[in-house]
Structure formats: structure tokens, C-alpha cells
C-alpha atoms as a PDB file:
ATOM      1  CA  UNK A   1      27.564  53.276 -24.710  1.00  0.00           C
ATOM      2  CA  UNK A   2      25.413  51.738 -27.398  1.00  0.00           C
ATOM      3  CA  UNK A   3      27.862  49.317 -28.026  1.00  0.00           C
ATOM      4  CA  UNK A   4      28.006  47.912 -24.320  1.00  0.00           C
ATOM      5  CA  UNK A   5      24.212  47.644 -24.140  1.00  0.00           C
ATOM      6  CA  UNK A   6      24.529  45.770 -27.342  1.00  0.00           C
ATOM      7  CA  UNK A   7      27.318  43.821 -25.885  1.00  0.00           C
ATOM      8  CA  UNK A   8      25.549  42.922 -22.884  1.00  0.00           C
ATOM      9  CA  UNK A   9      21.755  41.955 -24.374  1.00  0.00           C
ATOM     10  CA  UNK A  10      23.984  39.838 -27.017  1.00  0.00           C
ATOM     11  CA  UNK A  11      25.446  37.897 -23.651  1.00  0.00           C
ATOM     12  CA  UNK A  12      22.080  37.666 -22.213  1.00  0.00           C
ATOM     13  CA  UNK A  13      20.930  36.253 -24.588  1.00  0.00           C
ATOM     14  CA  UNK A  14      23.610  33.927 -24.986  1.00  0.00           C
ATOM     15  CA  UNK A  15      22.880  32.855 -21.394  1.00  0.00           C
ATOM     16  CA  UNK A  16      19.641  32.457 -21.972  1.00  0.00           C
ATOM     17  CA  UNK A  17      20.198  30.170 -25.080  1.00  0.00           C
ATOM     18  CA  UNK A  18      22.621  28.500 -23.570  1.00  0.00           C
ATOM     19  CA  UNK A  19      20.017  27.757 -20.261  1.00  0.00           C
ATOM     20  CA  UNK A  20      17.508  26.524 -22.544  1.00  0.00           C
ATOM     21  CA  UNK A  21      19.579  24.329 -24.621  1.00  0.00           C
ATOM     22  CA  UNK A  22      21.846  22.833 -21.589  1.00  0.00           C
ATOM     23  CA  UNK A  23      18.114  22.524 -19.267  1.00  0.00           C
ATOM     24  CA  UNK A  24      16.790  20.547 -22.954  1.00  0.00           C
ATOM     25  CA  UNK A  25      19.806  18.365 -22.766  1.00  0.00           C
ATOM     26  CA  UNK A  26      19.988  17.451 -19.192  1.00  0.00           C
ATOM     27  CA  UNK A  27      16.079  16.487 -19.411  1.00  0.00           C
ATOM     28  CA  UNK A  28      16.160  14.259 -22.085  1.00  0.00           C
ATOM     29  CA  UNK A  29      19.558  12.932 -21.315  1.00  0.00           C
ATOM     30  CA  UNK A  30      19.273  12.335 -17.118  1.00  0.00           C
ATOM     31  CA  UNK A  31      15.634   9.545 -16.514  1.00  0.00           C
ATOM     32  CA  UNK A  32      15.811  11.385 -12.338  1.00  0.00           C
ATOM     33  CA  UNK A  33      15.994  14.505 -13.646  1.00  0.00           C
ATOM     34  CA  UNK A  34      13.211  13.872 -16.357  1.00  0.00           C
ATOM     35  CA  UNK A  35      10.915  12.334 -13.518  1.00  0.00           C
ATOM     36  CA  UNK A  36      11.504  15.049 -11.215  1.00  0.00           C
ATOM     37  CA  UNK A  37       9.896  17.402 -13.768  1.00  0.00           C
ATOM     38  CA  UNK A  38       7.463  15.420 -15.076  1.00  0.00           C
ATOM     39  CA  UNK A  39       5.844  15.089 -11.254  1.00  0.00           C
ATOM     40  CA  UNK A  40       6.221  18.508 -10.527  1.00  0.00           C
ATOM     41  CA  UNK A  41       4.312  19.054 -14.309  1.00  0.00           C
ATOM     42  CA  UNK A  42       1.457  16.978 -12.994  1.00  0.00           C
ATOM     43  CA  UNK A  43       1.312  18.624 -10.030  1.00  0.00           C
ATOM     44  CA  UNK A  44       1.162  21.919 -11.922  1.00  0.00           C
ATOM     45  CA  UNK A  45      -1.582  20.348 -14.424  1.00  0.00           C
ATOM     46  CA  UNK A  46      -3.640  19.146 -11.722  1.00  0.00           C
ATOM     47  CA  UNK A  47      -3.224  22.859  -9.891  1.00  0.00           C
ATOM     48  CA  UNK A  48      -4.053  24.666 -12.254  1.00  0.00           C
ATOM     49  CA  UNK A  49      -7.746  22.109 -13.280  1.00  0.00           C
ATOM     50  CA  UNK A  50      -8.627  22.517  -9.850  1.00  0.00           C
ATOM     51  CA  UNK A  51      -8.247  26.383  -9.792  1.00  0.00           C
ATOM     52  CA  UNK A  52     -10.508  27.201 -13.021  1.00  0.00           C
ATOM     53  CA  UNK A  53     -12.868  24.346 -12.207  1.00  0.00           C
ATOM     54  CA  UNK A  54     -12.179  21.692 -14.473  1.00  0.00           C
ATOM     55  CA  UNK A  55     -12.404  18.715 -11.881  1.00  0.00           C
ATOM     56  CA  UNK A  56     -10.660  15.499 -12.460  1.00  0.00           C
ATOM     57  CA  UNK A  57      -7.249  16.174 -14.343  1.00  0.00           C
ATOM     58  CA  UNK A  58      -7.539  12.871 -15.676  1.00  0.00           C
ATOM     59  CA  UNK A  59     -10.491  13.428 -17.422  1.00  0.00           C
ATOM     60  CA  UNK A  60     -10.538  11.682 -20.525  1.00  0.00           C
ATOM     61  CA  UNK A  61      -9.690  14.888 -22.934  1.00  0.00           C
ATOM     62  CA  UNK A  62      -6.630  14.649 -22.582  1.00  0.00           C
ATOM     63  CA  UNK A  63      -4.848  13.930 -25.902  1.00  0.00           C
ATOM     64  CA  UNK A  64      -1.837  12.217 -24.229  1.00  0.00           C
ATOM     65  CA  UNK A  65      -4.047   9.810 -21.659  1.00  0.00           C
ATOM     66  CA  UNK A  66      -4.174   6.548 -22.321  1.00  0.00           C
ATOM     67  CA  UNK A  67      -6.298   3.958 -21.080  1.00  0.00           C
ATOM     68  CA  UNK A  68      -5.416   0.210 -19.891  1.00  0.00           C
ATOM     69  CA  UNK A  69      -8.798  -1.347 -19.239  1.00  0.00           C
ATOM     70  CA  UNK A  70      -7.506  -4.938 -17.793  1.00  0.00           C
ATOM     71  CA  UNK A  71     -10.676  -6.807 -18.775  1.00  0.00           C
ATOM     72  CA  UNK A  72     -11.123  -8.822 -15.770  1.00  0.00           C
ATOM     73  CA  UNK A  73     -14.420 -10.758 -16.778  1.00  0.00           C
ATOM     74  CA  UNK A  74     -16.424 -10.157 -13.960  1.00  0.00           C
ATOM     75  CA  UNK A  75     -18.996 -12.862 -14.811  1.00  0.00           C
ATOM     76  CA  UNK A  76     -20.114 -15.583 -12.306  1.00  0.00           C
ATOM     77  CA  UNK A  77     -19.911 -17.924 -14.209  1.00  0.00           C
ATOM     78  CA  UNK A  78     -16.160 -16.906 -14.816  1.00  0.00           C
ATOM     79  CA  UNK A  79     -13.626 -20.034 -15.783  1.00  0.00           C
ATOM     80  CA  UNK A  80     -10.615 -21.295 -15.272  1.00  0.00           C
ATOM     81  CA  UNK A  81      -8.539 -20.101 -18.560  1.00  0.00           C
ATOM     82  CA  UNK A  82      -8.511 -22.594 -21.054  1.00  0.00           C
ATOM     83  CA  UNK A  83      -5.854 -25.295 -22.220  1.00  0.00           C
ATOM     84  CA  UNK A  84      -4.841 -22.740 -25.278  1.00  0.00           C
ATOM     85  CA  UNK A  85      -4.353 -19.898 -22.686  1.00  0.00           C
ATOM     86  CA  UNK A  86      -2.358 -21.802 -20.706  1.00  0.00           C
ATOM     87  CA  UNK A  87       0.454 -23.463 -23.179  1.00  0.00           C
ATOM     88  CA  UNK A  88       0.548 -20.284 -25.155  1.00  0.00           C
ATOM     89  CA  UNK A  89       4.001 -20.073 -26.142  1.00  0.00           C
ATOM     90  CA  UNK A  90       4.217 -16.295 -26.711  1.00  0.00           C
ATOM     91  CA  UNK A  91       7.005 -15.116 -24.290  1.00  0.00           C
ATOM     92  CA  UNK A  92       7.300 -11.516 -24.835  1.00  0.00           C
ATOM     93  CA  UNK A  93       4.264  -8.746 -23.188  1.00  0.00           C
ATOM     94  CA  UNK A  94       3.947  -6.201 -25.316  1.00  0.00           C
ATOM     95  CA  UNK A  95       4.191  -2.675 -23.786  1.00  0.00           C
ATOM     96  CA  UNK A  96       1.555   0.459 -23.542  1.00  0.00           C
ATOM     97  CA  UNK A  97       4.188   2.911 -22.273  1.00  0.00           C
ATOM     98  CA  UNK A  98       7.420   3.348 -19.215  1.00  0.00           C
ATOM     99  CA  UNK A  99       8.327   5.606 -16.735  1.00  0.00           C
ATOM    100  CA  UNK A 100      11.317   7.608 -17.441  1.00  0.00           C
ATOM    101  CA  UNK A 101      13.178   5.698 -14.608  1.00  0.00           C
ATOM    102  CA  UNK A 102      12.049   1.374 -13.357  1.00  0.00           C
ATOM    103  CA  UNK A 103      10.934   3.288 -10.253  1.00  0.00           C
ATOM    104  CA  UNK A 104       7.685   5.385  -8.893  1.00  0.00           C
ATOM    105  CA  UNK A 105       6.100   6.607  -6.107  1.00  0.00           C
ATOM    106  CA  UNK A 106       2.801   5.149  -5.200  1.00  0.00           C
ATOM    107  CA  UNK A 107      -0.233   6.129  -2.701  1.00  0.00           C
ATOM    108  CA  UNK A 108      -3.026   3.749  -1.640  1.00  0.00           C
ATOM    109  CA  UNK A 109      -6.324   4.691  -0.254  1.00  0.00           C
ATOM    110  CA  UNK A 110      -9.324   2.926  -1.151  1.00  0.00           C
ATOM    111  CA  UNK A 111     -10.872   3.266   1.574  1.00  0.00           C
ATOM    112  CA  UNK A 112     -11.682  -0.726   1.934  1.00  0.00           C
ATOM    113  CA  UNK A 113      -9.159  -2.814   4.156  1.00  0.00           C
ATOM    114  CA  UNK A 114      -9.875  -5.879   2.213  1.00  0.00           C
ATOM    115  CA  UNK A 115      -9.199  -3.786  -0.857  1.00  0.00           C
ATOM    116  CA  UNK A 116      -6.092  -1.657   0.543  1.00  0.00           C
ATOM    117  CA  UNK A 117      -4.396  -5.110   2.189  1.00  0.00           C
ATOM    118  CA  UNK A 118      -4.647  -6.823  -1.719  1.00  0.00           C
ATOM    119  CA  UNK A 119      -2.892  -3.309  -2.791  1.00  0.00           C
ATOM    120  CA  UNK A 120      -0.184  -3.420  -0.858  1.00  0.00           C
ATOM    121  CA  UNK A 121       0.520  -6.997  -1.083  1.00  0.00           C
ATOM    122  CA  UNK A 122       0.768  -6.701  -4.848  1.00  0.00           C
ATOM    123  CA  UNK A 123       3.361  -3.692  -4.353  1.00  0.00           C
ATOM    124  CA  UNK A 124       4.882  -5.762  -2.212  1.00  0.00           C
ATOM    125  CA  UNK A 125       5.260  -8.780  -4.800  1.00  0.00           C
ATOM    126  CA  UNK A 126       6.403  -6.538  -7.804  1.00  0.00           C
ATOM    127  CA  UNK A 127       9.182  -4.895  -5.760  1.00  0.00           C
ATOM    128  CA  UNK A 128      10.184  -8.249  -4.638  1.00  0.00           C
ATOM    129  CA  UNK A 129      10.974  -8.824  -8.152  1.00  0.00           C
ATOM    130  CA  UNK A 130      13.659  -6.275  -8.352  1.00  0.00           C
ATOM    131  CA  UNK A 131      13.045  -5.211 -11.739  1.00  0.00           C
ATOM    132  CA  UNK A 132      10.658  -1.727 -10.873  1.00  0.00           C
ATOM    133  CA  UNK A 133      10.236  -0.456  -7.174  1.00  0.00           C
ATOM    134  CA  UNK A 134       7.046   1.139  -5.943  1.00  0.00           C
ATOM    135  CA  UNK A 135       7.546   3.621  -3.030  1.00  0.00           C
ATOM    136  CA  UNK A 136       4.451   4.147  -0.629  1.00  0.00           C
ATOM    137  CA  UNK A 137       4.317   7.868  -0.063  1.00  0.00           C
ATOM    138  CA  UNK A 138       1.675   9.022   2.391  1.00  0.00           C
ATOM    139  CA  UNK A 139       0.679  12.154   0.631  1.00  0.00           C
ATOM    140  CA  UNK A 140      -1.348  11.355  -2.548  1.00  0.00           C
ATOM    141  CA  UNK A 141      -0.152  14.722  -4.268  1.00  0.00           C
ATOM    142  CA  UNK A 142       3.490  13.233  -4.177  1.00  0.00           C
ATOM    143  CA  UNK A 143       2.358  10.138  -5.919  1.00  0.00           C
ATOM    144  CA  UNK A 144       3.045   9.033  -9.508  1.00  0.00           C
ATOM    145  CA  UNK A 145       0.746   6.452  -9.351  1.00  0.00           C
ATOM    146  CA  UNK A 146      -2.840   6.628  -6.807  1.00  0.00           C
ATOM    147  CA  UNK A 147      -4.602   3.529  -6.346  1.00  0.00           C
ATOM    148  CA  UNK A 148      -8.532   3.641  -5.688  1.00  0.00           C
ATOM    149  CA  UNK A 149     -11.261   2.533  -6.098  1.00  0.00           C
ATOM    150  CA  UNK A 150     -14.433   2.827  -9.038  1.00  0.00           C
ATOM    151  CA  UNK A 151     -18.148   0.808  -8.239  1.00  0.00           C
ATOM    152  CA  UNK A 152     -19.254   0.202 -11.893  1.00  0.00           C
ATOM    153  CA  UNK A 153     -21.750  -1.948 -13.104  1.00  0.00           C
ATOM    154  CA  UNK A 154     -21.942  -1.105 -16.573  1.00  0.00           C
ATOM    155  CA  UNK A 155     -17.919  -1.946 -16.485  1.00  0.00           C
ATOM    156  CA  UNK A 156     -16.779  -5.530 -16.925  1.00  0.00           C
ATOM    157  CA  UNK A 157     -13.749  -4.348 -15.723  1.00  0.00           C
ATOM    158  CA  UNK A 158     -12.676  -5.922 -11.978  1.00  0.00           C
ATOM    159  CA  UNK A 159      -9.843  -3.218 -12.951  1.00  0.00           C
ATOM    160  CA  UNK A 160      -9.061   0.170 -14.792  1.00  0.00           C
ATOM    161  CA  UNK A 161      -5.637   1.904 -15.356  1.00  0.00           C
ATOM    162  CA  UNK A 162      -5.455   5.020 -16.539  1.00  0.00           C
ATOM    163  CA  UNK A 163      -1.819   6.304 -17.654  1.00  0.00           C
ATOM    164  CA  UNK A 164      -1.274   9.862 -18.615  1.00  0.00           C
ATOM    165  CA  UNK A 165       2.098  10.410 -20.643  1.00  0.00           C
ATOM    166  CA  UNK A 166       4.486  13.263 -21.903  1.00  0.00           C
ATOM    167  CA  UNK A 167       3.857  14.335 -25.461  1.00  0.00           C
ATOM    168  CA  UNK A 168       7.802  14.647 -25.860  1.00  0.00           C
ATOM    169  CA  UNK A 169       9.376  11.802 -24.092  1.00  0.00           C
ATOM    170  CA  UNK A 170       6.190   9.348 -24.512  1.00  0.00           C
ATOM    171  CA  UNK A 171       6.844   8.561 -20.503  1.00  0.00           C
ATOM    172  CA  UNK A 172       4.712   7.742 -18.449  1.00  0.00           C
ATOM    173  CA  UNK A 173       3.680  11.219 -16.010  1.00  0.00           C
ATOM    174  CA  UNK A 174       0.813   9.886 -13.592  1.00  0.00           C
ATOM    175  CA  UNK A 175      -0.929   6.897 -13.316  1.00  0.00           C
ATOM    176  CA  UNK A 176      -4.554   6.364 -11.597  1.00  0.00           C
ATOM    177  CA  UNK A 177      -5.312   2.345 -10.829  1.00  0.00           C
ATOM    178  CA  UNK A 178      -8.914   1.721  -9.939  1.00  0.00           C
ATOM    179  CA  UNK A 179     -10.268  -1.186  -8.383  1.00  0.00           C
ATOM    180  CA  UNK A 180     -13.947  -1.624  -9.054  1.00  0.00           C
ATOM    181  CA  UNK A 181     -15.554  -2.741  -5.700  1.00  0.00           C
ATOM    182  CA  UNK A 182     -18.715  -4.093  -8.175  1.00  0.00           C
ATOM    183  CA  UNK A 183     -17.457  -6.800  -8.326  1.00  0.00           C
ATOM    184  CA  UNK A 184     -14.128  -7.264  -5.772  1.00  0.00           C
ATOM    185  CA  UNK A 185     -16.327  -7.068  -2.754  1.00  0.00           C
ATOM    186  CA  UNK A 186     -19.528  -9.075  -4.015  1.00  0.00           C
ATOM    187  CA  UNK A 187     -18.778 -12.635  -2.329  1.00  0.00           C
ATOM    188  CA  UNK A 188     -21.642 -13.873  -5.400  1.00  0.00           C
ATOM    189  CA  UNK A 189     -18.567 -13.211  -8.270  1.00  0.00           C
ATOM    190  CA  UNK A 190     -16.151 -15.593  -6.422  1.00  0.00           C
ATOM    191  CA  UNK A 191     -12.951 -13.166  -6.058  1.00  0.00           C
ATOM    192  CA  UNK A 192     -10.949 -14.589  -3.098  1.00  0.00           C
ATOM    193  CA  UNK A 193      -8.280 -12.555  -1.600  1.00  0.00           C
ATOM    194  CA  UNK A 194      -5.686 -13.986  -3.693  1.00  0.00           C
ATOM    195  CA  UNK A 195      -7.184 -13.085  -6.918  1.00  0.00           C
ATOM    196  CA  UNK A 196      -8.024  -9.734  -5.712  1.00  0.00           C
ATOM    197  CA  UNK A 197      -4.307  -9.246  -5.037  1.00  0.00           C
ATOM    198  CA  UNK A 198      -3.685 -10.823  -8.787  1.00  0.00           C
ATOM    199  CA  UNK A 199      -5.899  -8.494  -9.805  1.00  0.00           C
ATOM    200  CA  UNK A 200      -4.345  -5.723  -8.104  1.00  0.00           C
ATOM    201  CA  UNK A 201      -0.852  -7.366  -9.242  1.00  0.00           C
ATOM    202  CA  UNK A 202      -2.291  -6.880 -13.218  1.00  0.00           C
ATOM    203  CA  UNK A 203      -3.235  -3.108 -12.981  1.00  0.00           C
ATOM    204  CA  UNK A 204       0.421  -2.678 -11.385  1.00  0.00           C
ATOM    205  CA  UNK A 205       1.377  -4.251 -14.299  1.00  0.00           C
ATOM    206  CA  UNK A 206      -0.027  -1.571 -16.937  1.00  0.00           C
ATOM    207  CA  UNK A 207       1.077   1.058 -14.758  1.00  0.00           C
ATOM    208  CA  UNK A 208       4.531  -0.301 -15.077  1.00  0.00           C
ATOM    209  CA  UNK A 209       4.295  -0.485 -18.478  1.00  0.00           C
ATOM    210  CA  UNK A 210       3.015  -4.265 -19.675  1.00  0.00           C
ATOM    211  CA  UNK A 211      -0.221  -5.016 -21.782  1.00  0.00           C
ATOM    212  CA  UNK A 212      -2.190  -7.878 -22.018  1.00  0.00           C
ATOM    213  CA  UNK A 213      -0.371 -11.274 -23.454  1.00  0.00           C
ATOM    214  CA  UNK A 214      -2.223 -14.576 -23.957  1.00  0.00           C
ATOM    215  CA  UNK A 215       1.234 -16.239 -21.998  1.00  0.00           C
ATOM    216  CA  UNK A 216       0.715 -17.753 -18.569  1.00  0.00           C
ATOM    217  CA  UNK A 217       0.838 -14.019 -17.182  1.00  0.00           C
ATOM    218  CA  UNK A 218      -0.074 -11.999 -14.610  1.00  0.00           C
ATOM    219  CA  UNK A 219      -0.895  -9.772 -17.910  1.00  0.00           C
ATOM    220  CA  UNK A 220      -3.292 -12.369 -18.858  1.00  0.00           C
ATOM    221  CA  UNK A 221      -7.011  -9.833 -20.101  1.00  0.00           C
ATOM    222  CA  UNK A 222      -8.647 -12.362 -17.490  1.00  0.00           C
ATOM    223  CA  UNK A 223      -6.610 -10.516 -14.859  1.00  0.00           C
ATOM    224  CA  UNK A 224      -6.749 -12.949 -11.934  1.00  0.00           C
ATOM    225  CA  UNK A 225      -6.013 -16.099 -12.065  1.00  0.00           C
ATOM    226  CA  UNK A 226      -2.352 -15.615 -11.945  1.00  0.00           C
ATOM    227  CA  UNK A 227       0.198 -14.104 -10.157  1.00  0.00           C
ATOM    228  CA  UNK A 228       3.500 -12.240 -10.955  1.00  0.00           C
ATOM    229  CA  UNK A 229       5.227 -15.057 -13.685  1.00  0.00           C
ATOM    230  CA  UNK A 230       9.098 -14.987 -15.044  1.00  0.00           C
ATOM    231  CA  UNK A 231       7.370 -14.171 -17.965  1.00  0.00           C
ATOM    232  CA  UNK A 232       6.070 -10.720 -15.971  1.00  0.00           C
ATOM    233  CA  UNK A 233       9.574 -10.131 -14.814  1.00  0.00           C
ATOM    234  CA  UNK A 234      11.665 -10.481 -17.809  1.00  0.00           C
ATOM    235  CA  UNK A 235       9.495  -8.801 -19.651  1.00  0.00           C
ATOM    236  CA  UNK A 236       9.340  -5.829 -17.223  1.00  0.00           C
ATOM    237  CA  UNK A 237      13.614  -5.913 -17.174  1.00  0.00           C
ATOM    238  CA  UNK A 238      13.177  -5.785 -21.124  1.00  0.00           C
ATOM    239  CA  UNK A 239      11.076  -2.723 -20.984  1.00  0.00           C
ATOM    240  CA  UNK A 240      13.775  -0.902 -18.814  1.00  0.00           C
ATOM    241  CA  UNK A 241      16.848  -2.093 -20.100  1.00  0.00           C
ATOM    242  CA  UNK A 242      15.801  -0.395 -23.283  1.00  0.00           C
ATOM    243  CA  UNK A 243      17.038   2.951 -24.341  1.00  0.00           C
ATOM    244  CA  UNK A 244      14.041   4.638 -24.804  1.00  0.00           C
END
């Protein structure tokens, strides 16, 4: 009898082993299968800061959140970029980070048509690139990515993206884009719907992936005075196409 039981715990754990090892595998080896666990991880995280009290899961304690602040000058007297900035001949964008697949979902409410309109436009002009693809959910706890708003003064941000990341993998779990209505929605700082919509275009950007490049760039720090560039795209289909 003693040597059944023993037989039997010994093909437990066997099973087991063999569970955790194959489950290991298949996340690290399968970019749906890694995505699908890293949402339902957030989801868990974000559970479980709203049941002791915590607040905001993204707080800023988090060892593995990172910060993209675009640095959209905000100032009035904001110019045109200059003659450098604009025959840079850098042609790669370095990267911050990537998703474990060149998709994610993505939920807008800011709670400002002017603001939400400029939101969706830019989702609609990166997925028109073909190289990542943004899908609107309507429930914000199925989103990777949430896109809101922030009213900061003491920012000269016109932008903020915050990504949170997996310690293992290094990809890319949530991502929160705010939109700073300081400055968006003051008609005195000159931001026209089309470079609220670049703006909105550059924070896509770092939650794709992309920093800030001097290049004629959508990525440029100033934020808004371009649109989605060839630059953007093959930079973005370099980021992806990458083993990572």
C-alpha cells in the first residue's frame, strides 16, 4: 500500500511539474497567449488595489511603471520646430518598451468631444498604417490601453503616457494616455484640432512602443506639429518584427 501512495504522489507531482513547466513554455513561447494573461494580471492587480484601498493601480510605486512624458511645450509663444529639427537625418525611434503582440485593446473616455473626436481620429490613423491595430472596446476594464484626460498646470506636458510592464517578459501590461485639457482646450495656447489629434497621435506612439527622435516624427518631444511619418511606421514594423 505504501508503495502505491508513493507511486501516485510521485505522478502527481510529475503532473504538476510537468503543468508548470509546459504553462512556462507556452507563455513565453505563444505573444496571444502571453497577452491574454498579462490583461487578466492587470485586471487582478487593479482588483485586488481597489479592495484593500490603495486607489490608482498606476500609482507611481510601482517598480515596473514607466513613464513617457511627451513634452509637448505648452508655451504660447510655442514655434514652429527649427531648420535642425527638421533635416535631422536620424531615421531610427528609439523604443521605451512593446506589447507582447503589434495589437491592443483601447477605451476612450475623456469626457470632452473635442478631446474624444482627436482620440479616435489618431486610432484611426495608426491602424491605417497596418503596422499595430488598436481595438475600441467599450468597457474600460477590458482595455490595455485607457485614454483620459489630466488638467495640470504645473505640467508642461500637452501629454502623459504612463506604461506599466511585466518584470519577466519586459512587455508592455497596461497603458494609461492622458491628455491634459490645461492646455488642449485653452484657445490662448493655439492647439487647433489637428495638432490636438498629433498630439493624441504622439502619446499613441509611446504606448505602442516609440520614444522621442529629433527626425521629422510624429515622435518629435514637441509632440504636435506632425503627424504619423514613414519614419513612425517603419520604425513601429521594426519594433515588432523583432524577436523580443
Amino acid at each position: 500500500m505504501n508503495e502505491i501512495n508513493f507511486i501516485f504522489r510521485l505522478l502527481k507531482r510529475i503532473i504538476i511539474l510537468g503543468l508548470v513547466v509546459g504553462g512556462g513554455w507556452l507563455y513565453f513561447n505563444d505573444a496571444e497567449v502571453q497577452a491574454t494573461t498579462n490583461q487578466t494580471a492587470w485586471n487582478v492587480r487593479n482588483r485586488i488595489a481597489e479592495l484593500i484601498g490603495k486607489g490608482d493601480a498606476n500609482s507611481n510605486d510601482n517598480s515596473n511603471l514607466h513613464l513617457s512624458d511627451a513634452n509637448n511645450s505648452s508655451s504660447k509663444n510655442q514655434q514652429e520646430p527649427t531648420t535642425e529639427q527638421q533635416t535631422s537625418t536620424q531615421t531610427s525611434i528609439p523604443s521605451t518598451g512593446r506589447w507582447a503582440t503589434n495589437q491592443a485593446t483601447i477605451y476612450v473616455n475623456t469626457n470632452n468631444a473635442q478631446l474624444d473626436a482627436a482620440a479616435n481620429t489618431a486610432i484611426q490613423n495608426w491602424n491605417q498604417t497596418g503596422t499595430f491595430t488598436f481595438k475600441p472596446v467599450n468597457n474600460q476594464s477590458k482595455a490595455d490601453i485607457v485614454v483620459t484626460t489630466m488638467n495640470r498646470s504645473d505640467s508642461n506636458a500637452a501629454g502623459l503616457t504612463k506604461t506599466s510592464s511585466n518584470s519577466l517578459t519586459r512587455k508592455f501590461m497596461h497603458a494609461t494616455v492622458y491628455l491634459n485639457t490645461y492646455y488642449l482646450t485653452d484657445p490662448s495656447y493655439g492647439y487647433s484640432q489637428e495638432r490636438i489629434v498629433n498630439t493624441a497621435e504622439h502619446e499613441l506612439g509611446h504606448a505602442i512602443g516609440l520614444d522621442h527622435t529629433n527626425a521629422v516624427s510624429v515622435m518629435q518631444p514637441a509632440g504636435s506639429f506632425y503627424t504619423i511619418q514613414p519614419t513612425d511606421i517603419q520604425a513601429v514594423q521594426k519594433l515588432y518584427s523583432e524577436n523580443k
